[in-house]
PDB file of N, CA and C in Angstrom:
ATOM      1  N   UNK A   1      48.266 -75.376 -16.653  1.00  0.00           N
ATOM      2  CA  UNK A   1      47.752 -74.073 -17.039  1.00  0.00           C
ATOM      3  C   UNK A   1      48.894 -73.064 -16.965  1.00  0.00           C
ATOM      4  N   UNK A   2      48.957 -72.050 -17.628  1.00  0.00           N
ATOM      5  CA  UNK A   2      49.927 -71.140 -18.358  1.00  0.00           C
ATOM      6  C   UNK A   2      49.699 -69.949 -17.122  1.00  0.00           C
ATOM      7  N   UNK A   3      51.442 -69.598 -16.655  1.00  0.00           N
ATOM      8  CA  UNK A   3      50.768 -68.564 -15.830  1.00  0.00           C
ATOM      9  C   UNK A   3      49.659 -67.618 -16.356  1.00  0.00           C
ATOM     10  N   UNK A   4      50.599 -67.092 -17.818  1.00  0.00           N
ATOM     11  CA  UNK A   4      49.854 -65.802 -17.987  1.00  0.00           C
ATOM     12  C   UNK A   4      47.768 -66.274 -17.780  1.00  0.00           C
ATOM     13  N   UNK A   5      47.627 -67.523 -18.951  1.00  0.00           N
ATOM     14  CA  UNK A   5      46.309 -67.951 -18.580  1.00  0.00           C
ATOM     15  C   UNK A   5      45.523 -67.241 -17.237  1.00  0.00           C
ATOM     16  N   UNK A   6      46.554 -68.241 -16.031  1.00  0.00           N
ATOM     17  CA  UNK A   6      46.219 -68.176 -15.126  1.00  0.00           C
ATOM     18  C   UNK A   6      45.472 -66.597 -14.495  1.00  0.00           C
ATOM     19  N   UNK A   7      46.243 -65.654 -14.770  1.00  0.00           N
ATOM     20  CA  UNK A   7      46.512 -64.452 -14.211  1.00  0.00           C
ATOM     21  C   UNK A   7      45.079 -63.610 -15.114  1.00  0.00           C
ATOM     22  N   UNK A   8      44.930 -63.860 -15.949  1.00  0.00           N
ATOM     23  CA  UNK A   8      43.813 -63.547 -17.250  1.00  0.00           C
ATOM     24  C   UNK A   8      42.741 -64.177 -16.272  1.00  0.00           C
ATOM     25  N   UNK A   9      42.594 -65.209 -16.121  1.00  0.00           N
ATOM     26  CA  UNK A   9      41.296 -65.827 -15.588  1.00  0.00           C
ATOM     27  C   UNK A   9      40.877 -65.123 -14.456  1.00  0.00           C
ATOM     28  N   UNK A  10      41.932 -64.918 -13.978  1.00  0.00           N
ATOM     29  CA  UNK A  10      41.760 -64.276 -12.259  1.00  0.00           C
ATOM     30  C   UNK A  10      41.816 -62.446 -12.365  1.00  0.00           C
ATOM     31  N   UNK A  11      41.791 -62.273 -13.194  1.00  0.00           N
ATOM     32  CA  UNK A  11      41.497 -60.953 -13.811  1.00  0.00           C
ATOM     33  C   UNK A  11      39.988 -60.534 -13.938  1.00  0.00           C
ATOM     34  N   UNK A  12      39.535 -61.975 -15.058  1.00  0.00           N
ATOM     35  CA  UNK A  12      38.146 -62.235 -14.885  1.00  0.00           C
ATOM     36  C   UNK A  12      37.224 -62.463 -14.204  1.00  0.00           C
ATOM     37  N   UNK A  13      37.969 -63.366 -13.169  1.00  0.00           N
ATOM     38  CA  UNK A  13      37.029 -63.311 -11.927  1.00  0.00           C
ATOM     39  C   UNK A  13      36.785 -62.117 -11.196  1.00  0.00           C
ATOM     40  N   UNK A  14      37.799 -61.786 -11.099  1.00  0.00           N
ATOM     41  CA  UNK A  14      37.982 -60.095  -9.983  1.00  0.00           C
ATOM     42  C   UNK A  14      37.197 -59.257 -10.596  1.00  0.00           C
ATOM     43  N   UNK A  15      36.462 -59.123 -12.202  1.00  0.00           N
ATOM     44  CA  UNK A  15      35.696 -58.623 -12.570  1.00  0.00           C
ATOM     45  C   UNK A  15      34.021 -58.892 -12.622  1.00  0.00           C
ATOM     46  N   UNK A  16      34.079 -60.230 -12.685  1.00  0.00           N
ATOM     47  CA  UNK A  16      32.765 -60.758 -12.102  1.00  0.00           C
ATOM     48  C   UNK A  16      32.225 -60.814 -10.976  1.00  0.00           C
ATOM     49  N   UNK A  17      33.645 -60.666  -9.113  1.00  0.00           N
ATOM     50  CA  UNK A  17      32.848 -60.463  -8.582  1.00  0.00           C
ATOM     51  C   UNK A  17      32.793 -59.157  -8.199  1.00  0.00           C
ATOM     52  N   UNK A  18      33.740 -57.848  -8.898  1.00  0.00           N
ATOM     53  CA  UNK A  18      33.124 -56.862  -8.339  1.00  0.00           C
ATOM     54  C   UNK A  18      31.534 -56.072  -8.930  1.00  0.00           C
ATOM     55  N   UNK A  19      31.702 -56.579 -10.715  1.00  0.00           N
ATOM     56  CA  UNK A  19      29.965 -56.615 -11.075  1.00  0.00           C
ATOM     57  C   UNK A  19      28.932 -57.078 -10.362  1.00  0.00           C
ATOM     58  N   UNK A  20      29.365 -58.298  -9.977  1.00  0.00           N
ATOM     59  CA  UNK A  20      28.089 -58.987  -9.036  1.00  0.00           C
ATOM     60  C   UNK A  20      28.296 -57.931  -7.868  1.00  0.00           C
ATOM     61  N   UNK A  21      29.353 -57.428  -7.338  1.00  0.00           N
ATOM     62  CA  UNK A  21      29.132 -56.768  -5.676  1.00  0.00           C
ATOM     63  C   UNK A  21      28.079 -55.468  -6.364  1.00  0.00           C
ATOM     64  N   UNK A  22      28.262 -54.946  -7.585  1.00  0.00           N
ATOM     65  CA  UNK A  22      27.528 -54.025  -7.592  1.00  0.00           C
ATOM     66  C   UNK A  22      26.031 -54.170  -7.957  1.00  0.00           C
ATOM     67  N   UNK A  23      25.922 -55.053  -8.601  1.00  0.00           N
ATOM     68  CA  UNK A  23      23.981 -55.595  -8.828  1.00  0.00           C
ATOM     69  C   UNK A  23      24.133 -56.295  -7.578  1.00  0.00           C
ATOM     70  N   UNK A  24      24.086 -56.703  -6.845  1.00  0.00           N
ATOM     71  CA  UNK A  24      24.047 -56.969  -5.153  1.00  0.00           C
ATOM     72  C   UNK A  24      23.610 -55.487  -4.709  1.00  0.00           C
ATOM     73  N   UNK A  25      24.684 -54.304  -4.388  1.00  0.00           N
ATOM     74  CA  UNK A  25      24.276 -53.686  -4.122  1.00  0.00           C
ATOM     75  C   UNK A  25      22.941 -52.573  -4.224  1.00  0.00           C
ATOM     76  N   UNK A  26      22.973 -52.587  -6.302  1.00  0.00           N
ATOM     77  CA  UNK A  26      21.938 -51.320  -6.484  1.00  0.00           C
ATOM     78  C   UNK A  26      20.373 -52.549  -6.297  1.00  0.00           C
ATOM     79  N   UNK A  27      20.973 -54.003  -5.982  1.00  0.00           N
ATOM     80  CA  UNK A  27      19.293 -54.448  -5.764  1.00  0.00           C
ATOM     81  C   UNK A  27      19.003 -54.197  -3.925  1.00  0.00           C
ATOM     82  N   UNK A  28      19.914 -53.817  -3.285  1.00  0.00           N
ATOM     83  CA  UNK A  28      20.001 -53.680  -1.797  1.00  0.00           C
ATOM     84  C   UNK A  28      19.791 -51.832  -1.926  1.00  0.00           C
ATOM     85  N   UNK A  29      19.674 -51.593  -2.219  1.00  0.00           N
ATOM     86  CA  UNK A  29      19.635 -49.631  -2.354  1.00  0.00           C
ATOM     87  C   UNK A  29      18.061 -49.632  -2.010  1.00  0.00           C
ATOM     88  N   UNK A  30      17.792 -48.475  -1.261  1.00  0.00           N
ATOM     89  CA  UNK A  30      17.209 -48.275  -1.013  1.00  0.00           C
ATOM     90  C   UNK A  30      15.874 -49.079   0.231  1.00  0.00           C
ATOM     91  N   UNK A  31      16.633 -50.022   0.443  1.00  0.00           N
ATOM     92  CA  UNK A  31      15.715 -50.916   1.180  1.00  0.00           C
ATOM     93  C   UNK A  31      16.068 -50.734   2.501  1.00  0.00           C
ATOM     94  N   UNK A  32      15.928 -51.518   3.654  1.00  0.00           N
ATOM     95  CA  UNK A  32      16.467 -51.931   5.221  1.00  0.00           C
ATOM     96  C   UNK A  32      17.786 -51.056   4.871  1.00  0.00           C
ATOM     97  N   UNK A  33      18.100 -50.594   5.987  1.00  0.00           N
ATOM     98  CA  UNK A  33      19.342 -50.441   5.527  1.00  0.00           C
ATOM     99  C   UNK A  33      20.569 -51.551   5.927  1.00  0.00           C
ATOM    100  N   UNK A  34      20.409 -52.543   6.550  1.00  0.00           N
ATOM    101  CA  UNK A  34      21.086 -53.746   5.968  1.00  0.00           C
ATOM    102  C   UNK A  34      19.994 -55.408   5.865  1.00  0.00           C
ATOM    103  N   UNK A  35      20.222 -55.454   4.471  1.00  0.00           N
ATOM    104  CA  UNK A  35      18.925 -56.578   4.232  1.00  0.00           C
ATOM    105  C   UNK A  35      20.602 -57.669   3.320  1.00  0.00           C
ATOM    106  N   UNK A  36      19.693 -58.547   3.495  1.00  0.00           N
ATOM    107  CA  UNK A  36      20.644 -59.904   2.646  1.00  0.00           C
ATOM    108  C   UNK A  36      21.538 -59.332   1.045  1.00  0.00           C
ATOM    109  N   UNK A  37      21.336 -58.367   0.432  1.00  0.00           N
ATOM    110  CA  UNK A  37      21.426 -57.708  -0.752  1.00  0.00           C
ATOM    111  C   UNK A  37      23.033 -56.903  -0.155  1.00  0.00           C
ATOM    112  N   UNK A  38      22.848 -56.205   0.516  1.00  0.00           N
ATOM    113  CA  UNK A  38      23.421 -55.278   0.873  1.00  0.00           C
ATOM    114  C   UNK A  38      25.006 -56.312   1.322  1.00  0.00           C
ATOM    115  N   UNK A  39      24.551 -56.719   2.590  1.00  0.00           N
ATOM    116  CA  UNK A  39      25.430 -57.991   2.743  1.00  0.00           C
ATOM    117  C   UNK A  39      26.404 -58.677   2.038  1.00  0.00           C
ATOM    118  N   UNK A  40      25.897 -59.498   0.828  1.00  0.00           N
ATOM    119  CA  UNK A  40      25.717 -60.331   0.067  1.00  0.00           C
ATOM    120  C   UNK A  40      27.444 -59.305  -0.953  1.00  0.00           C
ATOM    121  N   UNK A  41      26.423 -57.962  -1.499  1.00  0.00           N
ATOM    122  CA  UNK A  41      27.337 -56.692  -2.077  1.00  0.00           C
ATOM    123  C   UNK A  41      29.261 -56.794  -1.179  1.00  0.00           C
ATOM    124  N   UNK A  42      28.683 -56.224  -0.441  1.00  0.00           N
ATOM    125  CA  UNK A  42      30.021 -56.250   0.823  1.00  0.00           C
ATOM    126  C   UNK A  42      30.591 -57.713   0.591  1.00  0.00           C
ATOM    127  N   UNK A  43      30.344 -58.362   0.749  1.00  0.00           N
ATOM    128  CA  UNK A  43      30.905 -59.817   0.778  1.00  0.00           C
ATOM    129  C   UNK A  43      31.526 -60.067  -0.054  1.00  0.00           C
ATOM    130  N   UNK A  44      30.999 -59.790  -1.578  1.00  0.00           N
ATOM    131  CA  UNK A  44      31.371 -60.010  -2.774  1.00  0.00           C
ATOM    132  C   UNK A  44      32.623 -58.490  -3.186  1.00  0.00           C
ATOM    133  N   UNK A  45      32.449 -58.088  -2.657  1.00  0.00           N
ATOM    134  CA  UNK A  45      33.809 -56.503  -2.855  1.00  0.00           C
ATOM    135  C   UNK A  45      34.827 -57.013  -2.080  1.00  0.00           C
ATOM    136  N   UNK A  46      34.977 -57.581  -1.042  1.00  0.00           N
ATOM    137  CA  UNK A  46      35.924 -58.405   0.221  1.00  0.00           C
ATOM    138  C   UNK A  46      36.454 -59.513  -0.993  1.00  0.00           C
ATOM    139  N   UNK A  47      35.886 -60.193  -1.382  1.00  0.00           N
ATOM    140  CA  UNK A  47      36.368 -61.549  -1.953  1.00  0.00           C
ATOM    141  C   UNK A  47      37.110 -60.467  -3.257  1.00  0.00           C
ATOM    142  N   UNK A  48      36.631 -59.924  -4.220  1.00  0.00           N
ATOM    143  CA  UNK A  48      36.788 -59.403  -5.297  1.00  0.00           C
ATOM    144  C   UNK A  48      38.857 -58.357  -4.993  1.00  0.00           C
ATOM    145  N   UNK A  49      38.484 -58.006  -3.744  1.00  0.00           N
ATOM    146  CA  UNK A  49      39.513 -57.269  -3.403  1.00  0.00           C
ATOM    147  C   UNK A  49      40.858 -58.619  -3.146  1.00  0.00           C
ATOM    148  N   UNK A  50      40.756 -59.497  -2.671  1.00  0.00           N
ATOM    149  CA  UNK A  50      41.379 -60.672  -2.053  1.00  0.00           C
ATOM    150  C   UNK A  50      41.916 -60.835  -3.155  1.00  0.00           C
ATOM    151  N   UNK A  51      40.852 -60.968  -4.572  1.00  0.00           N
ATOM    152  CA  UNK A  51      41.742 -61.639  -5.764  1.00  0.00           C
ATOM    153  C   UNK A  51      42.463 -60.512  -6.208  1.00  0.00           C
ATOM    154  N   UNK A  52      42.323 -59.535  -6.608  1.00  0.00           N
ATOM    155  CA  UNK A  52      42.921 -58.013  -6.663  1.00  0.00           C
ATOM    156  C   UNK A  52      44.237 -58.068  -6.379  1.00  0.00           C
ATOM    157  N   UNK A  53      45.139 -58.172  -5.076  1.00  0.00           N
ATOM    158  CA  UNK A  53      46.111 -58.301  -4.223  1.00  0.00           C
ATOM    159  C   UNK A  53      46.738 -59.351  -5.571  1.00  0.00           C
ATOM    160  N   UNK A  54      46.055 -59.815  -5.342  1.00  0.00           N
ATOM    161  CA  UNK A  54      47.061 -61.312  -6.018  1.00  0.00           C
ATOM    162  C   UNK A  54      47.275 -60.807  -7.269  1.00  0.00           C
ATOM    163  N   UNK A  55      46.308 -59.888  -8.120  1.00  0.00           N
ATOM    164  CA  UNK A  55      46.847 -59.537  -9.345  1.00  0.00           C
ATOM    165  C   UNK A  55      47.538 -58.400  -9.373  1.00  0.00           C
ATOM    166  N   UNK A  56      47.369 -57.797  -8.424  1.00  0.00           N
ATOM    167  CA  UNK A  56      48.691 -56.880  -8.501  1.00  0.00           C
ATOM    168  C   UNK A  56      50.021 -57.533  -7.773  1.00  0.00           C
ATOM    169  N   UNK A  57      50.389 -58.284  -7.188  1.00  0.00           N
ATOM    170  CA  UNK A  57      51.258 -59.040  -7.178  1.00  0.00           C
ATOM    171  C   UNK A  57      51.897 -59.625  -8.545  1.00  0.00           C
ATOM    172  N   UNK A  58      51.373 -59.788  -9.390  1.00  0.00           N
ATOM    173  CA  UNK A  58      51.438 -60.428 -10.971  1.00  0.00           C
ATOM    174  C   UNK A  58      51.958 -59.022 -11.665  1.00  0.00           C
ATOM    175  N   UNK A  59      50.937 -57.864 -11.824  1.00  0.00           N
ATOM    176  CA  UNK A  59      51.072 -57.025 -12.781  1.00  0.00           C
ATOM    177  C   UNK A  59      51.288 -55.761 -11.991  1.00  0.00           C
ATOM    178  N   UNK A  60      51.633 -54.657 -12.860  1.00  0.00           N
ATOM    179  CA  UNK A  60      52.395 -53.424 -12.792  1.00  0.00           C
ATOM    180  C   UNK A  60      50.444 -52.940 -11.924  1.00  0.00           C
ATOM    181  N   UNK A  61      50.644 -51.856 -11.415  1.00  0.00           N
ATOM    182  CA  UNK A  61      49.525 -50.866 -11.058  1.00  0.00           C
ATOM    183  C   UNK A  61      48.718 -50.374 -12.083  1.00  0.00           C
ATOM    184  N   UNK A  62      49.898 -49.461 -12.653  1.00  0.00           N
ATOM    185  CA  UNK A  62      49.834 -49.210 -14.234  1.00  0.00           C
ATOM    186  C   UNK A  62      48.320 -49.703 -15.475  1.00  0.00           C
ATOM    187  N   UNK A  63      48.676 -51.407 -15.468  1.00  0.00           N
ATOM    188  CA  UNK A  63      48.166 -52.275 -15.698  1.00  0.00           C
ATOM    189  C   UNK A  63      46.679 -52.345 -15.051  1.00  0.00           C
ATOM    190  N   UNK A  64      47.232 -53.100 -14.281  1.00  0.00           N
ATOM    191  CA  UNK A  64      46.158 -53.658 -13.350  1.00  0.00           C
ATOM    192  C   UNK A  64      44.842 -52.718 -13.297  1.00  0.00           C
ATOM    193  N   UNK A  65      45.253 -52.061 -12.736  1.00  0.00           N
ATOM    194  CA  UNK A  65      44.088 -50.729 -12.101  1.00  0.00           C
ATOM    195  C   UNK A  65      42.967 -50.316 -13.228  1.00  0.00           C
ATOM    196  N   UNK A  66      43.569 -49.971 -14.582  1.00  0.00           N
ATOM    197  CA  UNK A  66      42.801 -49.710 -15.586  1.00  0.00           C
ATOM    198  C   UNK A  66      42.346 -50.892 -16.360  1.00  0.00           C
ATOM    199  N   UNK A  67      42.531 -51.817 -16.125  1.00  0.00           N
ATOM    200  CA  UNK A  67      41.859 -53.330 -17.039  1.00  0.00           C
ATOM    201  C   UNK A  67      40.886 -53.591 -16.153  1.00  0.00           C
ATOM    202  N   UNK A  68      41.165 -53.863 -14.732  1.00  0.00           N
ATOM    203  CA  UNK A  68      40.194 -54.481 -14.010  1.00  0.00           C
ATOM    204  C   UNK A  68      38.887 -53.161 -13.868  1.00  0.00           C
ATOM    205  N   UNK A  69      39.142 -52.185 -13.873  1.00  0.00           N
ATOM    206  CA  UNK A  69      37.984 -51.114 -13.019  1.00  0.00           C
ATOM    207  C   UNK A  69      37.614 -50.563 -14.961  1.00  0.00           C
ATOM    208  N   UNK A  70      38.335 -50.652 -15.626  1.00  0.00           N
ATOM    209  CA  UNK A  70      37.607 -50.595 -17.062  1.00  0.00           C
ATOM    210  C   UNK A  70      36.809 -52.167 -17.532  1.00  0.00           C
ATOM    211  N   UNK A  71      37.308 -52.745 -17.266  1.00  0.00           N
ATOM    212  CA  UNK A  71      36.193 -53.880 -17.701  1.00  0.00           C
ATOM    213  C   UNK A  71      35.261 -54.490 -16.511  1.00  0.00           C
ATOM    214  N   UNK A  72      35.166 -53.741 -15.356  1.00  0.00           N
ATOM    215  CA  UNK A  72      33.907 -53.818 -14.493  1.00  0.00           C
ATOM    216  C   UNK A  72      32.923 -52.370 -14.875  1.00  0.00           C
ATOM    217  N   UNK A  73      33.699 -51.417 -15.409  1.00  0.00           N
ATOM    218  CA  UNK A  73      32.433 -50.317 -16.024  1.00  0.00           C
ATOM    219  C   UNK A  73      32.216 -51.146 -17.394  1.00  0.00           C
ATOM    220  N   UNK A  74      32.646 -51.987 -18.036  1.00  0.00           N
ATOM    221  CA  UNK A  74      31.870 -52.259 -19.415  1.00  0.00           C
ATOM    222  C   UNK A  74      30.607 -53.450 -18.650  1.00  0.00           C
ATOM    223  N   UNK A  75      31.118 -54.461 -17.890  1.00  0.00           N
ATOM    224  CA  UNK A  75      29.988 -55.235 -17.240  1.00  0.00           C
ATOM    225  C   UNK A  75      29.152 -54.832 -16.654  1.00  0.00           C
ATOM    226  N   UNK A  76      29.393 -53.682 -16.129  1.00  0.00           N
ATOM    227  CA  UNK A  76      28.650 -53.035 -15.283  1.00  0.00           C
ATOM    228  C   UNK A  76      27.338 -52.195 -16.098  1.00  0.00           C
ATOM    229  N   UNK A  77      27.730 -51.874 -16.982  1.00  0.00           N
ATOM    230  CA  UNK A  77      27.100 -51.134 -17.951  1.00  0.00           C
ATOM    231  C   UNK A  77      25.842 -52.169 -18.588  1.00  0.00           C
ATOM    232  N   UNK A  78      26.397 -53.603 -19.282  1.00  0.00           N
ATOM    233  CA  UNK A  78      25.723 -53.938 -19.848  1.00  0.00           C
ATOM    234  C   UNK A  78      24.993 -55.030 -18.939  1.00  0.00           C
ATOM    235  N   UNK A  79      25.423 -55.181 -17.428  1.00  0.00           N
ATOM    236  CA  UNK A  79      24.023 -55.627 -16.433  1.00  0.00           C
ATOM    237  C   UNK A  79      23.070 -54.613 -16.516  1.00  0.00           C
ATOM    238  N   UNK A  80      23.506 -53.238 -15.906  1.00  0.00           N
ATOM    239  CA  UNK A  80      22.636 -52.153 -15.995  1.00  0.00           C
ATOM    240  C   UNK A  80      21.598 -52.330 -16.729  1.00  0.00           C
ATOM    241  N   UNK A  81      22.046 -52.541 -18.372  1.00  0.00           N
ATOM    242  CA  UNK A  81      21.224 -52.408 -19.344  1.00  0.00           C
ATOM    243  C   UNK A  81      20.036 -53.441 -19.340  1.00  0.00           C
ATOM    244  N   UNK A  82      20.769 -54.818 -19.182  1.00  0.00           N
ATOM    245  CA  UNK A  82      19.973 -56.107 -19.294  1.00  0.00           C
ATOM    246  C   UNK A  82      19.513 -56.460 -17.590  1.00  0.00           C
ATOM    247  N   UNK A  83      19.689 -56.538 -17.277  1.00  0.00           N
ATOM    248  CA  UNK A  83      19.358 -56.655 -15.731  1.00  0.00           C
ATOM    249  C   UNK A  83      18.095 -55.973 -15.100  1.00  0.00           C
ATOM    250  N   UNK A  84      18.415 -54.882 -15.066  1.00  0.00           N
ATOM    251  CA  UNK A  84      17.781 -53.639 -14.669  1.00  0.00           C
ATOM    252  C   UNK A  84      16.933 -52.633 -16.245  1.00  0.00           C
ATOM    253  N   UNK A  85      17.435 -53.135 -16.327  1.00  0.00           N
ATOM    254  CA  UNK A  85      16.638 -52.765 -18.058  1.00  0.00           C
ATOM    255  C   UNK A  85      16.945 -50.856 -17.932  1.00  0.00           C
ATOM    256  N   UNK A  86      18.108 -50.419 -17.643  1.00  0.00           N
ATOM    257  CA  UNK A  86      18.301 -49.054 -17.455  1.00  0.00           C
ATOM    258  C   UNK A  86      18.461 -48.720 -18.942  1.00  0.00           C
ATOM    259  N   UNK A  87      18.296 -47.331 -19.653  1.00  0.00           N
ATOM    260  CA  UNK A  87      18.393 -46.744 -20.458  1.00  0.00           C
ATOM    261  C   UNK A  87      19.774 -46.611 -20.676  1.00  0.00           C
ATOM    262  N   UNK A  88      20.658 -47.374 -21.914  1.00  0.00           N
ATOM    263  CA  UNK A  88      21.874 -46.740 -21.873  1.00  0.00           C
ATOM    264  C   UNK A  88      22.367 -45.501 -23.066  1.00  0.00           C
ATOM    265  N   UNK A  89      22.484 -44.515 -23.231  1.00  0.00           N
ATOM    266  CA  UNK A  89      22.789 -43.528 -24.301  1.00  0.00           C
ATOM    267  C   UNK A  89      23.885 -44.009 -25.150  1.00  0.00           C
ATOM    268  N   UNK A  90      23.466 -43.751 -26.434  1.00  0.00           N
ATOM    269  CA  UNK A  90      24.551 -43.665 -27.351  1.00  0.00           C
ATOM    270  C   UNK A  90      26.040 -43.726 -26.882  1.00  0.00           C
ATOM    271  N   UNK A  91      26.038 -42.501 -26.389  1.00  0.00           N
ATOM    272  CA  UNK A  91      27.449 -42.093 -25.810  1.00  0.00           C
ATOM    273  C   UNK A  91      28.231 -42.950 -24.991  1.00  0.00           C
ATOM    274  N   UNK A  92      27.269 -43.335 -24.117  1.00  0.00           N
ATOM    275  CA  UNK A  92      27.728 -44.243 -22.701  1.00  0.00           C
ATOM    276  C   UNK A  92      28.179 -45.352 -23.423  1.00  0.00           C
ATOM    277  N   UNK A  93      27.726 -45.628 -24.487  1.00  0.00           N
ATOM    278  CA  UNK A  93      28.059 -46.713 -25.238  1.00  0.00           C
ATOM    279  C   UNK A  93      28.994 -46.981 -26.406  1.00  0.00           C
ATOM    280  N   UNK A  94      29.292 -45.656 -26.567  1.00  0.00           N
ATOM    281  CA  UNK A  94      30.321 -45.234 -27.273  1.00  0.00           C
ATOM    282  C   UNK A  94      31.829 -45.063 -26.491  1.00  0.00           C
ATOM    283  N   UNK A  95      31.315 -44.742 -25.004  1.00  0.00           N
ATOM    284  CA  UNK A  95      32.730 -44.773 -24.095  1.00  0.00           C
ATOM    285  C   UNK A  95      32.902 -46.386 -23.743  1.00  0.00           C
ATOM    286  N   UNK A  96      31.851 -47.330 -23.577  1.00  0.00           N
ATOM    287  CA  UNK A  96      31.977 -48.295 -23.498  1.00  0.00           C
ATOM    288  C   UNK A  96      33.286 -49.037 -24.744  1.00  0.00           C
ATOM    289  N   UNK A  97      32.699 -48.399 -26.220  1.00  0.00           N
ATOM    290  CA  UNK A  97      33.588 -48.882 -26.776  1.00  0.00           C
ATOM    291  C   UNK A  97      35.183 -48.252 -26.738  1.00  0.00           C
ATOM    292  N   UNK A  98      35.464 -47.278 -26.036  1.00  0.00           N
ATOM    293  CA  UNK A  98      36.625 -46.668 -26.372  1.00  0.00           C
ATOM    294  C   UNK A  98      37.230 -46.735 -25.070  1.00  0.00           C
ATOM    295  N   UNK A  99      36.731 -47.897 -23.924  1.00  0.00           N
ATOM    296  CA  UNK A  99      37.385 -48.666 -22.906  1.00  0.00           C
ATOM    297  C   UNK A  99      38.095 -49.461 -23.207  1.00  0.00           C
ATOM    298  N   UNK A 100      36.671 -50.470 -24.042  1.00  0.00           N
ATOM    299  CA  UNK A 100      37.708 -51.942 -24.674  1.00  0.00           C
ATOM    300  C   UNK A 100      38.874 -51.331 -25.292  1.00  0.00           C
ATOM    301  N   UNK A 101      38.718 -50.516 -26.621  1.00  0.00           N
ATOM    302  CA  UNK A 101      39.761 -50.275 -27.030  1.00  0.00           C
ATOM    303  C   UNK A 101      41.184 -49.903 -26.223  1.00  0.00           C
ATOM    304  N   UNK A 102      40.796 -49.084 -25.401  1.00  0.00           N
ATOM    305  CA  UNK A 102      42.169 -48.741 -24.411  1.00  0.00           C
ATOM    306  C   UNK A 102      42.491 -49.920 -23.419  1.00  0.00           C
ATOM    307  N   UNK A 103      41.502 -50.481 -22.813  1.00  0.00           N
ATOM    308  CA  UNK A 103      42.611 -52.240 -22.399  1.00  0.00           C
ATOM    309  C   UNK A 103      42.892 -52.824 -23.603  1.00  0.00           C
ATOM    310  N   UNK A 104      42.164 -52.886 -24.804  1.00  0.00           N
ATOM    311  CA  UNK A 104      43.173 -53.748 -25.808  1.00  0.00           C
ATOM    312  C   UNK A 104      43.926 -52.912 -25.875  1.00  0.00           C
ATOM    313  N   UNK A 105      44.318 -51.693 -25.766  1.00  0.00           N
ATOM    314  CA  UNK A 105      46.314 -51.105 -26.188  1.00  0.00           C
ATOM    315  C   UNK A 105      46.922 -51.765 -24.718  1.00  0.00           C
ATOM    316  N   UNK A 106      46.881 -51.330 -24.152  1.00  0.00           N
ATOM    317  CA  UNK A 106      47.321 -51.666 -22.397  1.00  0.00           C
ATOM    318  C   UNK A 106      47.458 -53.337 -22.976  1.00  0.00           C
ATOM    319  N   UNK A 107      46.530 -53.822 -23.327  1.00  0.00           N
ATOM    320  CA  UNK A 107      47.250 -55.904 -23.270  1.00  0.00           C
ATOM    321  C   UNK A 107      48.507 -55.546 -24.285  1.00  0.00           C
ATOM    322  N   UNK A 108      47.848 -55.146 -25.468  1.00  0.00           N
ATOM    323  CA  UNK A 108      49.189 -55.032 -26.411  1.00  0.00           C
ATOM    324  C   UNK A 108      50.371 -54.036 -26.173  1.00  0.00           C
ATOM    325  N   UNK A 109      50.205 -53.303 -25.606  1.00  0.00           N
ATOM    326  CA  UNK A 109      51.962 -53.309 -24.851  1.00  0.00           C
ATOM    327  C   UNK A 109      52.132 -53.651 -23.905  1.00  0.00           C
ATOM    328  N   UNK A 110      51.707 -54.150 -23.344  1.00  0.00           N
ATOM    329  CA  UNK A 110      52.595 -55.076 -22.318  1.00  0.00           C
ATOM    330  C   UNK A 110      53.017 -56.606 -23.135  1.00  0.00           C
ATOM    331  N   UNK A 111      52.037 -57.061 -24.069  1.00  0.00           N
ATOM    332  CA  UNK A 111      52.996 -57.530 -24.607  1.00  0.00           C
ATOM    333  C   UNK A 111      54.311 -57.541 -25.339  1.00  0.00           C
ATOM    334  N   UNK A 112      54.169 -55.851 -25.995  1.00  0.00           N
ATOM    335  CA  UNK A 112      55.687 -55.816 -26.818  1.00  0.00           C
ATOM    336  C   UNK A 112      57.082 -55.371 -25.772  1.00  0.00           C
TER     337      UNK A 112
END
């Protein structure tokens, strides 16, 4: 496997588990104030952060910071939507698209 691969995948993960830490959490909101949910949230932000380290070890701050925390607000958004069946606005969905777009510039220069 190809570093860069590598570093992409683990990009992905670090985004799946900080989505999951957050539907962990908003299903732990409002309940006990520490029930298995809540827990579960925390646990999954600890692990999510662990892989983090390692990708900024790989990539610039620069980088890093805005790919990973922009493509956990696009997941985040569309659990919201499907998950939780939240109302998403036009707009919200319109910034959704003009995230992707700005990590796709951010991949493409760092490639040139």
């Amino acid at each position: 496997m190809s570093s860069q691969l590598f570093f992409n995948l683990l990009i992905l993960l670090t985004v799946a588990l900080n989505t999951s830490a957050q539907t962990f959490l908003k299903l732990g909101a409002g309940s006990n104030p520490l029930n298995i949910y809540l827990i579960g949230g925390i646990c999954l932000y600890g692990m999510s952060t662990i892989f983090y380290i390692l990708i900024l070890g790989k990539f610039n701050l620069s980088i890093a910071y805005p790919v990973v925390i922009g493509l956990t607000v696009v997941a985040t958004t569309i659990v919201g939507s499907t998950i939780f069946k939240e109302k998403v606005l036009f707009s919200q969905w319109l910034g959704v698209g003009l995230l992707l777009s700005g990590i796709l510039v951010i991949f493409l220069a760092k490639r040139a």
